[in-house]
PDB file of N, CA and C in Angstrom:
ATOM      1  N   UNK A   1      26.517  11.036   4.274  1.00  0.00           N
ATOM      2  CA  UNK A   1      26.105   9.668   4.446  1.00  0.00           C
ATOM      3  C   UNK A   1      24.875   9.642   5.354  1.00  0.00           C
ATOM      4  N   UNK A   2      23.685   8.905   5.016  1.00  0.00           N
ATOM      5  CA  UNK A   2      22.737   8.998   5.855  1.00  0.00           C
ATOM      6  C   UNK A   2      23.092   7.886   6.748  1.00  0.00           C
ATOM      7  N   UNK A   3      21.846   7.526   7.936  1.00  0.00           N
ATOM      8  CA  UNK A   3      22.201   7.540   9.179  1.00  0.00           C
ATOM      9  C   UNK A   3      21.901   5.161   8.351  1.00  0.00           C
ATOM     10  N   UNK A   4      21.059   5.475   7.619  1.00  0.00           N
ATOM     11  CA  UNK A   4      20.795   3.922   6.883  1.00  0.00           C
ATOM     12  C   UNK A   4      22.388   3.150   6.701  1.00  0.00           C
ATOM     13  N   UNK A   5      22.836   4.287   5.719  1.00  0.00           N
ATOM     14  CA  UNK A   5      24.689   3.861   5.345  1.00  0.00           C
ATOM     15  C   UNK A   5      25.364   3.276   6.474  1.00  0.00           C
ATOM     16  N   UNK A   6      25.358   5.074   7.344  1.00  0.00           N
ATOM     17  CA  UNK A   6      25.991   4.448   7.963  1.00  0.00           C
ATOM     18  C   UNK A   6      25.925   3.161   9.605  1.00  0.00           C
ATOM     19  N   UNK A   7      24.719   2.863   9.443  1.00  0.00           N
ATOM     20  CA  UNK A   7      24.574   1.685  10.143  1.00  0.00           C
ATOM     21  C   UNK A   7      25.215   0.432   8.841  1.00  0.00           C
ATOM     22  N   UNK A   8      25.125   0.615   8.151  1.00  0.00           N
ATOM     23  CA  UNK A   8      25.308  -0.502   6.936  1.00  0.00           C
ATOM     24  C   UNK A   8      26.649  -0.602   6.915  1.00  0.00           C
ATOM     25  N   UNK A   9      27.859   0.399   7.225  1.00  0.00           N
ATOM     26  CA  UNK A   9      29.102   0.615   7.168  1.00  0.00           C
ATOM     27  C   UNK A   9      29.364  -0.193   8.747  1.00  0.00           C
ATOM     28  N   UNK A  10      28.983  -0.351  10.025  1.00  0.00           N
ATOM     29  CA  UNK A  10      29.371  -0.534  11.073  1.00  0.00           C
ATOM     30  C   UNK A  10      28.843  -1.794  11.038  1.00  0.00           C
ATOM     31  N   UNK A  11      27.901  -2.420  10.370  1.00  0.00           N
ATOM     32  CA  UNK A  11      27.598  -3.764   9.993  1.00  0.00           C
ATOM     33  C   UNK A  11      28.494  -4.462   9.500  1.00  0.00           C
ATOM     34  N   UNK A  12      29.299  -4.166   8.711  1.00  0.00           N
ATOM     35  CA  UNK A  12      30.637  -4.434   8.191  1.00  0.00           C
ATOM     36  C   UNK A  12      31.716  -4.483   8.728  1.00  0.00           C
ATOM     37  N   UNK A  13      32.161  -3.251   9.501  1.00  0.00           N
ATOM     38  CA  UNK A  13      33.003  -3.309  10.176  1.00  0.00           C
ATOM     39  C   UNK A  13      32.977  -3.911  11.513  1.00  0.00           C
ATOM     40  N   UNK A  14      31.674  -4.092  12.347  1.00  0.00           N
ATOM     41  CA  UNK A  14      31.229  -5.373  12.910  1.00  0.00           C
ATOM     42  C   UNK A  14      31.634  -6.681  12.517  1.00  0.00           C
ATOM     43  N   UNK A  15      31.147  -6.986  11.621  1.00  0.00           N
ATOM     44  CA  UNK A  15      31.251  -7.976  10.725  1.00  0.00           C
ATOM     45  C   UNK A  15      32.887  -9.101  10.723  1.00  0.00           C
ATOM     46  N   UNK A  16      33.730  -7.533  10.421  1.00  0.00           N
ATOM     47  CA  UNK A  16      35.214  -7.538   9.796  1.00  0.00           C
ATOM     48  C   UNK A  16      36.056  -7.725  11.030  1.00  0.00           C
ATOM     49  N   UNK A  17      35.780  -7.353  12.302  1.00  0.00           N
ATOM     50  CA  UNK A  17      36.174  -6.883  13.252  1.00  0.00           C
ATOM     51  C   UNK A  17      36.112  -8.721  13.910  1.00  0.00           C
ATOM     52  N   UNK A  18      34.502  -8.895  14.135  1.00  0.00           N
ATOM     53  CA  UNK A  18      34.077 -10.269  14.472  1.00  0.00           C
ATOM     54  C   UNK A  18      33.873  -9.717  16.117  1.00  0.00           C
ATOM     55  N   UNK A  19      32.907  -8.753  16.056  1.00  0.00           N
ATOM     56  CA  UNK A  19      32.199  -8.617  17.204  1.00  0.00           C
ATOM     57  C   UNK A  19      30.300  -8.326  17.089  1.00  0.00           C
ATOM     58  N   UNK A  20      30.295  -9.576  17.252  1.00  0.00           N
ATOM     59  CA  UNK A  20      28.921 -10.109  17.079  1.00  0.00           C
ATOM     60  C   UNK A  20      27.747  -9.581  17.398  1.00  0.00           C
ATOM     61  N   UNK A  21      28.533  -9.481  19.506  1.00  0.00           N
ATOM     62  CA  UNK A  21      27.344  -8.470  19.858  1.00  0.00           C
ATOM     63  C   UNK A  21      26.472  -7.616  18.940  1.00  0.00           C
ATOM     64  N   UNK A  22      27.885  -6.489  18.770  1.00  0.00           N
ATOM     65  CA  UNK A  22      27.464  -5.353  18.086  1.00  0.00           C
ATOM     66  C   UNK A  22      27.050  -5.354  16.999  1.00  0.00           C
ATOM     67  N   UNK A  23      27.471  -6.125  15.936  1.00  0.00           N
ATOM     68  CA  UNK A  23      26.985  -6.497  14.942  1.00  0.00           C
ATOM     69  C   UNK A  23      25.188  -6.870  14.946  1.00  0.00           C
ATOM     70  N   UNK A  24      24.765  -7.679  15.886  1.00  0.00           N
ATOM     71  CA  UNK A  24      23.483  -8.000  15.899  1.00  0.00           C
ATOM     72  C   UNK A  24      22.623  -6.875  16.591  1.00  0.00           C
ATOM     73  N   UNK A  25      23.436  -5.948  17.392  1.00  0.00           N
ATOM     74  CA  UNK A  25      22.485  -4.728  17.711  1.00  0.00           C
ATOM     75  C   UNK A  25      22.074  -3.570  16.967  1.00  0.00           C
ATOM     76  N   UNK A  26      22.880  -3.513  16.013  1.00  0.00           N
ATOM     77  CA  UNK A  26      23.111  -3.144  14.969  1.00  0.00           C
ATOM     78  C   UNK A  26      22.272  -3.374  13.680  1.00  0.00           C
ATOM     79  N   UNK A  27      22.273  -4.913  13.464  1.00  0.00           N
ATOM     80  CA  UNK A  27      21.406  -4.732  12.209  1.00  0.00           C
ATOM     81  C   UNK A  27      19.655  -5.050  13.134  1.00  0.00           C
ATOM     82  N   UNK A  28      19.403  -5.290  14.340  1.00  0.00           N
ATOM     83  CA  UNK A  28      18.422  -5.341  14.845  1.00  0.00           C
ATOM     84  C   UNK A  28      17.807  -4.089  14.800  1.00  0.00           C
ATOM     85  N   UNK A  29      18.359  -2.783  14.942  1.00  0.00           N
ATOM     86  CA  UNK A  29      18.145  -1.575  14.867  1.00  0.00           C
ATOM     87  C   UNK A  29      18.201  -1.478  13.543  1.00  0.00           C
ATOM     88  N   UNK A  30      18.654  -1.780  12.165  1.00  0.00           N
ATOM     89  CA  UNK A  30      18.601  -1.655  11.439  1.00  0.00           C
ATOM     90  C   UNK A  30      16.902  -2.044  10.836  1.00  0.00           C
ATOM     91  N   UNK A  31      17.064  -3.139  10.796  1.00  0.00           N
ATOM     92  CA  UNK A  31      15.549  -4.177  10.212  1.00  0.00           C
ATOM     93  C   UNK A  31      14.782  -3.549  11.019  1.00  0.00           C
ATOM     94  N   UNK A  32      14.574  -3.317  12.187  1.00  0.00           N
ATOM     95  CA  UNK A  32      13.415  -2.787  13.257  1.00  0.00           C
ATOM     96  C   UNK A  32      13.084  -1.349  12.365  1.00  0.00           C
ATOM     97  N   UNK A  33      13.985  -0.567  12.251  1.00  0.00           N
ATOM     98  CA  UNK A  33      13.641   1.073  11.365  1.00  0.00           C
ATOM     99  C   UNK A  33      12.826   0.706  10.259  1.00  0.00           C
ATOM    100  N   UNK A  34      13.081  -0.139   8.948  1.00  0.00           N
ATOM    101  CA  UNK A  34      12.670  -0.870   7.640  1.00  0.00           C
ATOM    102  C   UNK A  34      11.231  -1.126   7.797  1.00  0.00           C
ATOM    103  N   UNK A  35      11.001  -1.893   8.864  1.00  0.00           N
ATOM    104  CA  UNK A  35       9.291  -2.966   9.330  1.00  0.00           C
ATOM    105  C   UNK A  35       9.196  -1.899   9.853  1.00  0.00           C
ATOM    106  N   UNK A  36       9.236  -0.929  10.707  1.00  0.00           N
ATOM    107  CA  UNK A  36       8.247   0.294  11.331  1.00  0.00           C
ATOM    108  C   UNK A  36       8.146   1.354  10.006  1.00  0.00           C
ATOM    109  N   UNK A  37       9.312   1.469   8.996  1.00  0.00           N
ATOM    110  CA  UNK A  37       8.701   2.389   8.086  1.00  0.00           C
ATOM    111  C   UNK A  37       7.690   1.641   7.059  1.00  0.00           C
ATOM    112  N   UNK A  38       8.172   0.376   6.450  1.00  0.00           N
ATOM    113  CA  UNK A  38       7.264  -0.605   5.930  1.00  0.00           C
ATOM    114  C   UNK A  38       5.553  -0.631   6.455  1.00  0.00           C
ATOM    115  N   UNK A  39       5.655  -0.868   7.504  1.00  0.00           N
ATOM    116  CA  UNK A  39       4.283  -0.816   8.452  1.00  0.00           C
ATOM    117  C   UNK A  39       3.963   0.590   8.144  1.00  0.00           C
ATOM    118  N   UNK A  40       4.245   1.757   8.503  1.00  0.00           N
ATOM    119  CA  UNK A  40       3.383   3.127   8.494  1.00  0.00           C
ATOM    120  C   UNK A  40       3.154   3.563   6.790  1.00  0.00           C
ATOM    121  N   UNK A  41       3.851   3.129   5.836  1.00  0.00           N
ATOM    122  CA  UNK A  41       3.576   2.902   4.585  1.00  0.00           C
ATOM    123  C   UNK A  41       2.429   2.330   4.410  1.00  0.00           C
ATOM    124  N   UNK A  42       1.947   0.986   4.445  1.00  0.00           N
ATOM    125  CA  UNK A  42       0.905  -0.036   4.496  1.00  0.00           C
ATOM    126  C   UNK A  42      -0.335   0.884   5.294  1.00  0.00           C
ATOM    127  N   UNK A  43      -0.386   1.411   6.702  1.00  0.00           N
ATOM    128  CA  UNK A  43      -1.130   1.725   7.089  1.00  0.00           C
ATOM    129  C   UNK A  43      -1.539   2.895   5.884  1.00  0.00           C
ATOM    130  N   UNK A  44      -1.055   4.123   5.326  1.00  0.00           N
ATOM    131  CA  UNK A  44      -1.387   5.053   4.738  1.00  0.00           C
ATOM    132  C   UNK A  44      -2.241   4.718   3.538  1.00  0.00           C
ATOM    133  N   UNK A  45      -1.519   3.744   2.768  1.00  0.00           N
ATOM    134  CA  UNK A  45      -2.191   2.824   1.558  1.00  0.00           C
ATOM    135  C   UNK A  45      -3.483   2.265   2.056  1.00  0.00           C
ATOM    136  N   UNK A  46      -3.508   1.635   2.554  1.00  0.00           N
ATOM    137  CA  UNK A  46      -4.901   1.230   3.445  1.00  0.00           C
ATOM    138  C   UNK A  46      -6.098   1.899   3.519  1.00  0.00           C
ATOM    139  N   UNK A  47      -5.503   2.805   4.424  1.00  0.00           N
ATOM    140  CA  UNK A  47      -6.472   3.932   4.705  1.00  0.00           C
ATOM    141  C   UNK A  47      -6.850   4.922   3.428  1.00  0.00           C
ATOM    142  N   UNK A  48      -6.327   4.975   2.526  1.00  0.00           N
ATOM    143  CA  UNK A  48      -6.438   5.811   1.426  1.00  0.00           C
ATOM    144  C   UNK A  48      -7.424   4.887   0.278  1.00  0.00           C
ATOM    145  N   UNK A  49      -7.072   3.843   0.366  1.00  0.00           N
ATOM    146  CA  UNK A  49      -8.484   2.795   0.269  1.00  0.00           C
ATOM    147  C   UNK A  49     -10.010   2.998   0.313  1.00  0.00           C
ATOM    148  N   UNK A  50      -9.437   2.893   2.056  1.00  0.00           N
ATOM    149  CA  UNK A  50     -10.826   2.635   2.630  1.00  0.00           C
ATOM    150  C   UNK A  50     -11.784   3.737   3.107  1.00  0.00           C
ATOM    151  N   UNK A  51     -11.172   4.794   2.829  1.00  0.00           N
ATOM    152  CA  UNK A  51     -11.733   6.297   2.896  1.00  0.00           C
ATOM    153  C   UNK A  51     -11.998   7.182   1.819  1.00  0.00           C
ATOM    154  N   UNK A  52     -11.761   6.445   0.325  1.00  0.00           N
ATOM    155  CA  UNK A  52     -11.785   7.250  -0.640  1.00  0.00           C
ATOM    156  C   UNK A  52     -13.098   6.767  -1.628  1.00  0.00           C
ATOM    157  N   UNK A  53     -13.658   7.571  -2.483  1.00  0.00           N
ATOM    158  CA  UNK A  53     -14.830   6.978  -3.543  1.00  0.00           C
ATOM    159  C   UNK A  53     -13.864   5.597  -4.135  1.00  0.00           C
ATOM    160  N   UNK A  54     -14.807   4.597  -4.263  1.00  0.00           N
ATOM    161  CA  UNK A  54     -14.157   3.945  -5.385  1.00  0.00           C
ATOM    162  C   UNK A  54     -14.167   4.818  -7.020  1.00  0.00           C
ATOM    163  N   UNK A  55     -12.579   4.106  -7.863  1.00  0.00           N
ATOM    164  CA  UNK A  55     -12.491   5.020  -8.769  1.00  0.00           C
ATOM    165  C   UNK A  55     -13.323   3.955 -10.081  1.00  0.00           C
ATOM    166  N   UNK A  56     -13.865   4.756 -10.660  1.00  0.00           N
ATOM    167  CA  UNK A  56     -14.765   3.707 -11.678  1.00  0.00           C
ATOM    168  C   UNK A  56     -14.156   4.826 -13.136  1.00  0.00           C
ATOM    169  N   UNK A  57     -13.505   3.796 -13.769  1.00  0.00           N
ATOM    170  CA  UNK A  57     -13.394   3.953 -15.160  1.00  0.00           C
ATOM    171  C   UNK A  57     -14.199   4.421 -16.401  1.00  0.00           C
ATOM    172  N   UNK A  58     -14.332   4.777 -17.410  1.00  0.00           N
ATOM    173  CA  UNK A  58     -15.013   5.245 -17.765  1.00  0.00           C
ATOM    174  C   UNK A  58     -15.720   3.677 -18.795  1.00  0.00           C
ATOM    175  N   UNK A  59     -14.983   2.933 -18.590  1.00  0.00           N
ATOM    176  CA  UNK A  59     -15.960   1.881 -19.158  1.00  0.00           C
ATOM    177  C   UNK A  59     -16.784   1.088 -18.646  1.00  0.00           C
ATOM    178  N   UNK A  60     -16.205   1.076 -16.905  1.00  0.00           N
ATOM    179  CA  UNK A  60     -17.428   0.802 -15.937  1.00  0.00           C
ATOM    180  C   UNK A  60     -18.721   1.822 -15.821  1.00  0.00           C
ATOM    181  N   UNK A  61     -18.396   3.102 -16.283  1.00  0.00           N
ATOM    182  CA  UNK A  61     -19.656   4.159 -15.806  1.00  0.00           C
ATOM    183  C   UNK A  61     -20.801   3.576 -17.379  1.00  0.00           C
ATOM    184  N   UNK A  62     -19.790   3.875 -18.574  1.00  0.00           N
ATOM    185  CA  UNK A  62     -20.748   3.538 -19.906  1.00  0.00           C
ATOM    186  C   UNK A  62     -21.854   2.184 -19.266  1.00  0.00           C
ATOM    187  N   UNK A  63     -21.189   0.948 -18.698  1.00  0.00           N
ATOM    188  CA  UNK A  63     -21.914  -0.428 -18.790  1.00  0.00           C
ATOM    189  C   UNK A  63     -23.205  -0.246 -17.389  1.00  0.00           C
ATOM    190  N   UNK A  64     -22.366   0.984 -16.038  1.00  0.00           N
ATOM    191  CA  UNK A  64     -23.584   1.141 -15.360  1.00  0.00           C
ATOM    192  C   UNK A  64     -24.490   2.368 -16.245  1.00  0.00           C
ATOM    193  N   UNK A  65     -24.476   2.949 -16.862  1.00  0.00           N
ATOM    194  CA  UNK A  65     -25.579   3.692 -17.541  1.00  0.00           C
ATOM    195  C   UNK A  65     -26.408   3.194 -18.641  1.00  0.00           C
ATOM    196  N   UNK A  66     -25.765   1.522 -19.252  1.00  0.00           N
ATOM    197  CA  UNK A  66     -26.476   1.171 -19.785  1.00  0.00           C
ATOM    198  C   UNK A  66     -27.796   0.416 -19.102  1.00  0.00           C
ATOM    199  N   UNK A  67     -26.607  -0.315 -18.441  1.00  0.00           N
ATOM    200  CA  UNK A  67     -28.014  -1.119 -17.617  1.00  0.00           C
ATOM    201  C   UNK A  67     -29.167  -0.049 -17.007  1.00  0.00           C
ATOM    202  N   UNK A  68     -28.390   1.006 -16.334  1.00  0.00           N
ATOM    203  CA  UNK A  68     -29.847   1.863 -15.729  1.00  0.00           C
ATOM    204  C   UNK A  68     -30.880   1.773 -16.850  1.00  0.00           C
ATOM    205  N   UNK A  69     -30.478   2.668 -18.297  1.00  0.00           N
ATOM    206  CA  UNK A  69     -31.079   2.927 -19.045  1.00  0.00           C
ATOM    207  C   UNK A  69     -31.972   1.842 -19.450  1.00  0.00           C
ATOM    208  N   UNK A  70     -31.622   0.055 -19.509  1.00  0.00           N
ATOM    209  CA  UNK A  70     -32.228  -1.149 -19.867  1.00  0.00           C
ATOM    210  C   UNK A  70     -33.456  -1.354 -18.930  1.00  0.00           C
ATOM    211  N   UNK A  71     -32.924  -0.966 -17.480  1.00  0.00           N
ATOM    212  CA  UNK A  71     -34.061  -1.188 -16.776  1.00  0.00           C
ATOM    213  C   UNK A  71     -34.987  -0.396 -16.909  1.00  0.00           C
ATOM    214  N   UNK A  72     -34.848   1.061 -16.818  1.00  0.00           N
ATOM    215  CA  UNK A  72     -35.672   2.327 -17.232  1.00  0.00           C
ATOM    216  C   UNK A  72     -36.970   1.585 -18.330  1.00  0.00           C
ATOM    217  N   UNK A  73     -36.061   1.231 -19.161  1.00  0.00           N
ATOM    218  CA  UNK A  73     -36.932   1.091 -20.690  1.00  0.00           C
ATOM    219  C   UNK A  73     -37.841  -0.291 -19.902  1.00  0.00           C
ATOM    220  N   UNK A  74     -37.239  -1.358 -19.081  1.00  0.00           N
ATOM    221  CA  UNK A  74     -38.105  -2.659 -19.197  1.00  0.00           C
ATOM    222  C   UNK A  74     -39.138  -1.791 -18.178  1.00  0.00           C
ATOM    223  N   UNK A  75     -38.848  -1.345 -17.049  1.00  0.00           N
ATOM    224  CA  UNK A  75     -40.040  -0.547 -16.641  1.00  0.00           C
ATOM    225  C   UNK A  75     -41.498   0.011 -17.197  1.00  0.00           C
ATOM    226  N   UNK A  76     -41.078   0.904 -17.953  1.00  0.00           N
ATOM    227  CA  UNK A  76     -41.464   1.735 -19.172  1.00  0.00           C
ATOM    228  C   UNK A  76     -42.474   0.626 -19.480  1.00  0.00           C
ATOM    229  N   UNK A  77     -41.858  -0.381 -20.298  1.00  0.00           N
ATOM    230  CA  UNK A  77     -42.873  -1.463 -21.013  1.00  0.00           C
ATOM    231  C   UNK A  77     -43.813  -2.032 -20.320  1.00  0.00           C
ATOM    232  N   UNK A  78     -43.223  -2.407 -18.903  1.00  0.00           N
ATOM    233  CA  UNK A  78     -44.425  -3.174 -18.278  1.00  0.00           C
ATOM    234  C   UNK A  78     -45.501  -2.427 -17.869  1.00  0.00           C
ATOM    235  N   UNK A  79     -45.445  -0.673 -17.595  1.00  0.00           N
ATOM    236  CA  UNK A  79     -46.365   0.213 -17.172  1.00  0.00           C
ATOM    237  C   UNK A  79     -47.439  -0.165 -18.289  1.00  0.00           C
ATOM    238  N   UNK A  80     -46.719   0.073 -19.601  1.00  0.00           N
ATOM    239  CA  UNK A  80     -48.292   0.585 -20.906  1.00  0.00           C
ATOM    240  C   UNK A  80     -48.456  -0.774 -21.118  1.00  0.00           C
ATOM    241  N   UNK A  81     -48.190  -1.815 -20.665  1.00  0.00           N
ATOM    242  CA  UNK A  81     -48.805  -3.260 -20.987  1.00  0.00           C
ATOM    243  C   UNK A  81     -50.399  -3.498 -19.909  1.00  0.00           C
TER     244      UNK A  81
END
């Protein structure tokens, strides 16, 4: 049984028992573990974001190589004019 269960089992038997205290120290320690692993999750995602190339598809690369190529060519034209 991991240590998650068995807080989840003494929540109950808290619960069953009708000792409140413990019961609320209990799932306070519970939810507090959840939002600190929740939170260091979020931070990793984040950062893996904001530190990485953006990923460009291959139908975004075709539409930026067209346009380069469009401008290339309007270039081109205005030189021999």
């Amino acid at each position: 049984m991991t240590e998650t269960e068995a807080k989840i089992v003494d929540l109950i038997n808290f619960s069953s028992k009708q000792k409140p205290i413990e019961f609320e120290a209990t799932f306070k320690e519970l939810i507090q573990d959840r939002v600190a692993s929740a939170i260091d999750n979020k931070k990793i995602e984040i950062a893996k974001t904001m530190y990485s190339a953006p990923e460009i598809d291959s139908e975004e690369e075709q539409e930026l190589e067209t346009e380069s190529e469009e401008e290339t060519e309007e270039q081109e034209d205005g030189e021999a004019a």
